[in-house]
Protein backbone atom coordinates (compact mmCIF):
# COMPACT_ATOMS: atom_id res chain seq x y z
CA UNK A 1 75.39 50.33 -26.54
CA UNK A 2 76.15 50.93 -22.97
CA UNK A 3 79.23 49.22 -22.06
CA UNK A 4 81.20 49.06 -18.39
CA UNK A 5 84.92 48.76 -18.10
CA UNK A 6 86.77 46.93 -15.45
CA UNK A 7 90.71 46.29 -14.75
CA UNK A 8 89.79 43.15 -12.78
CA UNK A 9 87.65 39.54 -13.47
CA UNK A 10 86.39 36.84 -11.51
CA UNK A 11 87.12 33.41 -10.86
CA UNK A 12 84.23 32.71 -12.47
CA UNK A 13 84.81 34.56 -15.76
CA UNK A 14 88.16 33.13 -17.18
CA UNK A 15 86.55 30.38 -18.87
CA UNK A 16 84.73 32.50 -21.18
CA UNK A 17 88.17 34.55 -21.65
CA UNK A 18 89.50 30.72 -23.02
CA UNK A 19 86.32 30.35 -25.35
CA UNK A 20 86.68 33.93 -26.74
CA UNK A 21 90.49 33.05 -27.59
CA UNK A 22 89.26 30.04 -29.28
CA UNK A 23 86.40 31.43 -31.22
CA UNK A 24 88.66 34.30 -32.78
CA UNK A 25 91.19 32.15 -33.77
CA UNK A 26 93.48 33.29 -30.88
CA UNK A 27 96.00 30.98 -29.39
CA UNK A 28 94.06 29.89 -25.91
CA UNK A 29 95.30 28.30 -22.81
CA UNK A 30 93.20 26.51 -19.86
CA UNK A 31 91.74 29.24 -18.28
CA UNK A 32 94.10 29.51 -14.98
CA UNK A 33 96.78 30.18 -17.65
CA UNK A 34 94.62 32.91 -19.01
CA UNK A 35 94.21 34.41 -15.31
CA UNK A 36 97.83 34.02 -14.37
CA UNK A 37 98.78 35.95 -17.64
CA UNK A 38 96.28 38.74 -16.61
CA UNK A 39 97.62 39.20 -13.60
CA UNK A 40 100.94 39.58 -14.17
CA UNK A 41 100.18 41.89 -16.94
CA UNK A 42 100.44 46.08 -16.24
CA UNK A 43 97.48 46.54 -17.71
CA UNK A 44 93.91 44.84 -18.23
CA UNK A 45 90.91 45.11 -19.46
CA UNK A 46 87.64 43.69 -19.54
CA UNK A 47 84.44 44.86 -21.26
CA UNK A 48 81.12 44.14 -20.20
CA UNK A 49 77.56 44.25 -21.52
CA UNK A 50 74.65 43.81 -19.29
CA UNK A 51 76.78 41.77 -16.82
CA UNK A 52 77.91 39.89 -19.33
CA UNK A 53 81.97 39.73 -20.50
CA UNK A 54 82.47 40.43 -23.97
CA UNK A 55 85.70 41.35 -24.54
CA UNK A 56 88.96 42.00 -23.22
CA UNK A 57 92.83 43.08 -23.78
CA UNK A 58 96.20 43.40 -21.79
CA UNK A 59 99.37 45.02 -21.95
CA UNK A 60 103.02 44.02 -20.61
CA UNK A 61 104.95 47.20 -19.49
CA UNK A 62 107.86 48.29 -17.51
CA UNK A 63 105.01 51.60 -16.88
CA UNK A 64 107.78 54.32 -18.03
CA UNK A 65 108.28 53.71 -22.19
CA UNK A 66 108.11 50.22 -23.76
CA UNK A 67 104.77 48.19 -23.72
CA UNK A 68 103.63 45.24 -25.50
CA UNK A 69 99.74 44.51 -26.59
CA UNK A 70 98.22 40.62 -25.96
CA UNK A 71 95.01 38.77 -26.10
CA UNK A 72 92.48 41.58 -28.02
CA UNK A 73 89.51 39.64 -28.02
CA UNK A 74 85.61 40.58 -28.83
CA UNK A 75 83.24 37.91 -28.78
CA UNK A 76 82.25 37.44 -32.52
CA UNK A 77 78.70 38.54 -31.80
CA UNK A 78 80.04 42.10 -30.59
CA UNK A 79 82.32 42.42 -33.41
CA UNK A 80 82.32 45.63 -35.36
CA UNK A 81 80.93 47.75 -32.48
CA UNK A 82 83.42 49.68 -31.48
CA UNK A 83 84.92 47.41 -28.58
CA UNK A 84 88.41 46.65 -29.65
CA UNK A 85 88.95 50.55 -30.30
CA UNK A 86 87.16 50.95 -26.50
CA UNK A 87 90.04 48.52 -25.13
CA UNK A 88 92.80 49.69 -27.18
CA UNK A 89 92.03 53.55 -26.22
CA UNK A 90 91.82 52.21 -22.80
CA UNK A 91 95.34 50.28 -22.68
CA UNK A 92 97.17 53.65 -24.36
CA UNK A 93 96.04 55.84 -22.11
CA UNK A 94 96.61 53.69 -18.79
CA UNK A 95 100.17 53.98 -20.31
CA UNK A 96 100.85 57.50 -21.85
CA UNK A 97 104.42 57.82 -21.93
CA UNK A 98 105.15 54.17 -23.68
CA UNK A 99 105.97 52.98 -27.04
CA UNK A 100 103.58 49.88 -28.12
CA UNK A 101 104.57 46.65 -30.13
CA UNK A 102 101.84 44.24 -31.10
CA UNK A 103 101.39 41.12 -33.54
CA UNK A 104 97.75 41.04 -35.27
CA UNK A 105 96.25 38.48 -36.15
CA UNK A 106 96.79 38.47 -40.49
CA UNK A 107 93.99 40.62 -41.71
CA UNK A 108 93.11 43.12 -38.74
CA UNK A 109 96.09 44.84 -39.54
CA UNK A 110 93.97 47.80 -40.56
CA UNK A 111 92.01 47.88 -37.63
CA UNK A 112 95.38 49.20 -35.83
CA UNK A 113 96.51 51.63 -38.79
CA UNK A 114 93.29 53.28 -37.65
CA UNK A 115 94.60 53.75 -34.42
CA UNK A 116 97.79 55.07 -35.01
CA UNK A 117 100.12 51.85 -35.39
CA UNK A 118 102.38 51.07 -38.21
CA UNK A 119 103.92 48.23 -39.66
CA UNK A 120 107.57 47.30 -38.42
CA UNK A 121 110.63 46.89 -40.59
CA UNK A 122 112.65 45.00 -38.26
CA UNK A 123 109.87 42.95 -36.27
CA UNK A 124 111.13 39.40 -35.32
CA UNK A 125 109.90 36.67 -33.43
CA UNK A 126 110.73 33.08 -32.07
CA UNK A 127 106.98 30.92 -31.47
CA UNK A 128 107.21 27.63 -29.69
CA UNK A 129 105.17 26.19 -32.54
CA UNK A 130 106.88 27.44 -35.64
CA UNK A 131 105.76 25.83 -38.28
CA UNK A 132 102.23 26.81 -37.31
CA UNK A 133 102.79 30.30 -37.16
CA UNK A 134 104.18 30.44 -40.34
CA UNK A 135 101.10 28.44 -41.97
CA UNK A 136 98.74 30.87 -40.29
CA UNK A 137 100.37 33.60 -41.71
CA UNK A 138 102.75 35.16 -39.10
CA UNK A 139 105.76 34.62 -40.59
CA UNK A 140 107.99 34.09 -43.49
């Protein structure tokens, strides 16, 4: 499968960012949120197939040693193809000198052991909707 990579997306594209957040079980905002978050990330990425966008990831950063992974996404039908390692390779090595923190989404927690993350002992979080993140297995 020939894929091409891009750093930026149209106007026109952030909708299907929303719907791809929403298939996967992602938390998903109205797409201008989606676009604002983009953009004031240090790193994006967007995969496309024939023209068409299907998938994508970011990364927060100061650009010298911490950086945080958000919004891994594949539309389902592209799933198990070797995208999310293309977009994951891409974000670590737009940022070579940084340590990486993510959150998975419960059960794609192997998918990262393969590339090279482990679980955290001391990982904490506070989620605007607690009591949902806890019943969709994020927290204690």
């Amino acid at each position: 499968m020939e894929i091409e990579i891009k750093h930026e997306l149209p106007d026109s594209d952030w909708e299907i960012v929303s719907q791809t957040l929403k298939a996967v079980g992602m938390a998903y905002y109205e797409p201008h949120v989606h676009k604002k978050a983009f953009e004031n990330s240090h790193t994006s990425i967007f995969v496309y197939y024939i023209g068409r966008l299907i998938g994508f990831g970011r990364a927060i950063s100061d650009g010298v040693y911490q950086a945080a992974i958000y919004d891994v996404a594949i539309i389902p039908e592209f799933q198990k193809k070797g995208i999310g390692t293309t977009i994951i390779k891409n974000i670590l090595s737009n940022l070579p000198s940084c340590n990486f923190i993510l959150y998975a989404m419960p059960g794609k927690e192997d998918f990262y052991r393969k590339l090279g993350f482990r679980k955290m002992k001391t990982g904490m979080a506070v989620f605007r909707n607690a009591d949902n993140m806890k019943f969709r297995g994020f927290t204690e």
